[in-house]
Protein backbone atom coordinates (compact mmCIF):
# COMPACT_ATOMS: atom_id res chain seq x y z
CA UNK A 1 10.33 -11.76 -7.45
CA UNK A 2 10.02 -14.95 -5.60
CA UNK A 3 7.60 -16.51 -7.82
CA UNK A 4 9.90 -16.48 -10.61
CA UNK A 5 12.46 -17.58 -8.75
CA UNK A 6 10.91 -21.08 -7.95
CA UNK A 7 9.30 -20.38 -4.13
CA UNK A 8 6.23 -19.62 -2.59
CA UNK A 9 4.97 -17.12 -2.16
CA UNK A 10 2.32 -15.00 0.35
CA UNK A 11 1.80 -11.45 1.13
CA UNK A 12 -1.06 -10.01 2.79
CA UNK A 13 -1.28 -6.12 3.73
CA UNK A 14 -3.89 -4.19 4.94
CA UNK A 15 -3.87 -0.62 3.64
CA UNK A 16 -5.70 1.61 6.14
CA UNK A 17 -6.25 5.64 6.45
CA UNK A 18 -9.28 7.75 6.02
CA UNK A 19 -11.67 8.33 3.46
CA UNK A 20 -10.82 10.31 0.65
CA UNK A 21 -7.30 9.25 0.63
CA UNK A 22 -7.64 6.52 -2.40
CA UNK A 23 -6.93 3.50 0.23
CA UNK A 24 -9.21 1.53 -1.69
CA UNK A 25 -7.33 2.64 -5.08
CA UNK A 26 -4.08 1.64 -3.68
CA UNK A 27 -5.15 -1.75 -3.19
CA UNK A 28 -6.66 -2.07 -6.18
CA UNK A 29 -3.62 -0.87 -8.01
CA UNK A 30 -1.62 -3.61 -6.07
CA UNK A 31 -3.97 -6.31 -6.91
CA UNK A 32 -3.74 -5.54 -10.44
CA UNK A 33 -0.51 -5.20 -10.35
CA UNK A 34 -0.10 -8.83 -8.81
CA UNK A 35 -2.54 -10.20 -11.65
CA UNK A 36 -0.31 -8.66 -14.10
CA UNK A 37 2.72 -10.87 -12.66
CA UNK A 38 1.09 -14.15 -12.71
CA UNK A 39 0.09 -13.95 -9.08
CA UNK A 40 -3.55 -15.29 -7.18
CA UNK A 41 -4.76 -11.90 -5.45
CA UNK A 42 -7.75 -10.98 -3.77
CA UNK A 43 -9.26 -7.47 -2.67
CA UNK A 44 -11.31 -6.55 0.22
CA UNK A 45 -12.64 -3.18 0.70
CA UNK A 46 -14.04 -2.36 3.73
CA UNK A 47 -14.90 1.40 4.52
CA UNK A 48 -17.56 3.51 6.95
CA UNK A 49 -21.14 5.11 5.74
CA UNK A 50 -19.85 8.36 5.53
CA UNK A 51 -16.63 7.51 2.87
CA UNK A 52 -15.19 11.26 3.14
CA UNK A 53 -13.10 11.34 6.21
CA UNK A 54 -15.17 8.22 7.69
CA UNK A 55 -12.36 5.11 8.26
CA UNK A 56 -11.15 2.91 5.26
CA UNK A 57 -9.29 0.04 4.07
CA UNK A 58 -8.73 -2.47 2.48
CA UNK A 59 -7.54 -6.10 2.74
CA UNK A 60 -5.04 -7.51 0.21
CA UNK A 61 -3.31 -10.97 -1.07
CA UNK A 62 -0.93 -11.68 -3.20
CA UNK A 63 0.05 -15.15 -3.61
CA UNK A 64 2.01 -17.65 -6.20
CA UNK A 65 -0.74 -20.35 -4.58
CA UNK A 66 -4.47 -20.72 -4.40
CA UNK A 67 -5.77 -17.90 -1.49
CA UNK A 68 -8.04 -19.33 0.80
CA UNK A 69 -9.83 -16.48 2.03
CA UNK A 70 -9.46 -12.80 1.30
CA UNK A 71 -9.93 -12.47 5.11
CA UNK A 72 -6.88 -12.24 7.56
CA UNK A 73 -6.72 -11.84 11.44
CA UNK A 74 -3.15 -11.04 10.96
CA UNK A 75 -1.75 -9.64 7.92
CA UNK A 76 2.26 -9.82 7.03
CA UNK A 77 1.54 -6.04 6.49
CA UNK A 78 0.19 -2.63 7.57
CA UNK A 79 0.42 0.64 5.39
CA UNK A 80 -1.00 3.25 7.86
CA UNK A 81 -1.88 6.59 6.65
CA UNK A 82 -3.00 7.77 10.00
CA UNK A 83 -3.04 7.36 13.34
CA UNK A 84 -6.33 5.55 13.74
CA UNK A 85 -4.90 2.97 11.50
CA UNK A 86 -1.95 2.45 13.20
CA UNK A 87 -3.52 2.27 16.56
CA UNK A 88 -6.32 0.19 14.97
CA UNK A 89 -4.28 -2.94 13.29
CA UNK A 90 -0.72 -2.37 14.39
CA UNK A 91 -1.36 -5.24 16.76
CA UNK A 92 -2.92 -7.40 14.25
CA UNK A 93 0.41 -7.78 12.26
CA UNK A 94 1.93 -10.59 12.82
CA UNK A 95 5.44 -11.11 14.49
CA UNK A 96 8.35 -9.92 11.92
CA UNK A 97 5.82 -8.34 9.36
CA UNK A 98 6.65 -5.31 8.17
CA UNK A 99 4.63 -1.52 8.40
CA UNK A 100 4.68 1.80 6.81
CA UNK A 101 3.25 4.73 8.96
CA UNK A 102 2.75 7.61 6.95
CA UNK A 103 4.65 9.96 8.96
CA UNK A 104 3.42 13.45 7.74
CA UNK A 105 0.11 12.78 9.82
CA UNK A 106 1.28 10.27 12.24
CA UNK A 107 3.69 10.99 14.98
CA UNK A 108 3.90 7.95 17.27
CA UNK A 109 6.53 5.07 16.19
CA UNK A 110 5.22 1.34 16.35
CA UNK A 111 5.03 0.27 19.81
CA UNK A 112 6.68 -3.05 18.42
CA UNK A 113 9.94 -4.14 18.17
CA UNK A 114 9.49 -7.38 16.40
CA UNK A 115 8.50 -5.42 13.48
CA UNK A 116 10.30 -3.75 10.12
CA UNK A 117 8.89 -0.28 10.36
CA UNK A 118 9.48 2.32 7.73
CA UNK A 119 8.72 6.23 8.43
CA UNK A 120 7.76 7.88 4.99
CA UNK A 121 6.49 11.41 4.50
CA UNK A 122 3.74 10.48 1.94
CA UNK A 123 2.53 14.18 2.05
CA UNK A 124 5.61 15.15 1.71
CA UNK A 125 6.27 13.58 -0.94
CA UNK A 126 3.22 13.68 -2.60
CA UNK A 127 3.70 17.78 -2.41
CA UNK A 128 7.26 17.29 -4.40
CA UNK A 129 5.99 15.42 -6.75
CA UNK A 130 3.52 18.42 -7.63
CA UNK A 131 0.24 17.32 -5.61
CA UNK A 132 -1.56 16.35 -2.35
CA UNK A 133 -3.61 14.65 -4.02
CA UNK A 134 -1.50 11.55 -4.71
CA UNK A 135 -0.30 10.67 -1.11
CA UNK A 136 -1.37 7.54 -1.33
CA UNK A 137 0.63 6.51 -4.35
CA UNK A 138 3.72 8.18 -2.31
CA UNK A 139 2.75 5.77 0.42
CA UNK A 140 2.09 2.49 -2.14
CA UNK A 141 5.74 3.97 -3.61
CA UNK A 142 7.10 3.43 -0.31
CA UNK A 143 5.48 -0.19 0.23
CA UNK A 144 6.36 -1.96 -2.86
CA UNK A 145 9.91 -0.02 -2.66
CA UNK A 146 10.85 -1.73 0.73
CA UNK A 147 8.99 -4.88 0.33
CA UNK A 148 9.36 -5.90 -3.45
CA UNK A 149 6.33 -7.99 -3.54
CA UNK A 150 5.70 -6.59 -7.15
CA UNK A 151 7.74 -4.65 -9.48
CA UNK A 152 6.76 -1.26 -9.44
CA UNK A 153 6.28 -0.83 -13.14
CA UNK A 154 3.62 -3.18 -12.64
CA UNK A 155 1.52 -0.98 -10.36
CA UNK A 156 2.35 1.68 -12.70
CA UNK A 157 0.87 -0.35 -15.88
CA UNK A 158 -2.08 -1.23 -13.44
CA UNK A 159 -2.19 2.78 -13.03
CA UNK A 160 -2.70 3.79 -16.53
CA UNK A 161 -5.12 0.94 -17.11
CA UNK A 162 -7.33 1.53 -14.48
CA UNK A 163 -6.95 5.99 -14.10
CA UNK A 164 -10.02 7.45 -15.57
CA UNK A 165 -10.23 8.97 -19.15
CA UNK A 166 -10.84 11.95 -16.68
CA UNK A 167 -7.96 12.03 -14.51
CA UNK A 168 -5.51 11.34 -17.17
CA UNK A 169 -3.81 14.70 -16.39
CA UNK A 170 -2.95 13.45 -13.46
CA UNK A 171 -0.93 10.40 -14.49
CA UNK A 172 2.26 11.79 -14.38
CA UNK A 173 2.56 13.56 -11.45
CA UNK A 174 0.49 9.79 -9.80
CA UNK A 175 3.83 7.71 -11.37
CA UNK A 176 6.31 10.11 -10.48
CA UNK A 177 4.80 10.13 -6.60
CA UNK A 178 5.23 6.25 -7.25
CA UNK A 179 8.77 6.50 -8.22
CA UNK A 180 9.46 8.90 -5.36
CA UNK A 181 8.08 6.52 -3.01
CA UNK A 182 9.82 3.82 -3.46
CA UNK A 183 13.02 5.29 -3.29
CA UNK A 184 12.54 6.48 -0.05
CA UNK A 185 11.10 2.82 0.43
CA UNK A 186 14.30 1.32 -0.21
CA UNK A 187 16.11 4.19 1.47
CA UNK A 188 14.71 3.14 4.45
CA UNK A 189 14.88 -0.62 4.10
């Protein structure tokens, strides 16, 4: 990781889809995840009236310095889980960032060539690892695979912390659609 390493370092990614797709849990898990390594984060959820289907996302930062403001005009990054996302803040990125599209549900490539764009099939994925359910931590798999701004054990850690007592069936097949992310991730790199 670049921190460790001696340099600065910033990342900021938006993470965008509908809701009901834990885009707002991905973040979080990220931002954790950052705290875990030593990191300055900040989260910003943003998300419409009717949550279910309605549009969300979220705003992150991960930095090795003091974050000015959790707000960005243009991020370094763009997971899209959809293709409102995409259309929404593909332009927004700035020049050389990187995006993931989820490509089960979007079909369109980035109209961009300045950017590093990775095609993952989250649902795809998610189904192999043994549920829907957990597309978005196929698609946070794929993100942290390719770009290496934390290690993925820490979002994992940050996983089991923050799952509910609840859900805790659902650990396993959540890390393994982590692991199975970010293979394809850095397949794709």
């Amino acid at each position: 990781m670049l921190l460790r390493m001696g340099f600065v370092m910033h990342e900021s990614v938006i993470m965008s889809g509908f809701g009901g797709q834990g885009i707002l849990l991905m973040g979080q898990l990220l931002c954790y995840a950052g705290m875990q390594e030593g990191l300055k984060v900040t989260w910003m959820p943003s998300y419409g009236p009717e949550m279910r289907g309605g549009t969300a996302n979220c705003t992150v930062m991960l930095s090795s310095e003091r974050i000015g403001s959790p707000v960005t005009q243009h991020p370094g990054s763009l997971v899209a889980m959809n293709k409102a996302s995409l259309e929404k803040f593909e332009s927004a990125i700035q020049s050389g960032g990187f995006l993931v599209i989820n490509s089960s549900l979007v079909d369109s490539d980035s109209r961009r060539s300045d950017l590093t764009v990775i095609r993952v099939p989250a649902n795809e994925i998610a189904e192999e690892a043994g549920s829907l359910q957990v597309t978005n931590m196929a698609a946070l798999g794929a993100y942290i695979g390719a770009r290496g701004v934390v290690p993925l054990e820490a979002v994992k850690a940050a996983l089991r912390r923050l799952i509910p007592e609840h859900r805790k069936e659902l650990l396993a097949v959540n890390e393994e659609a982590l692991r199975r992310g970010a293979a394809a991730g850095q397949r794709k790199k």
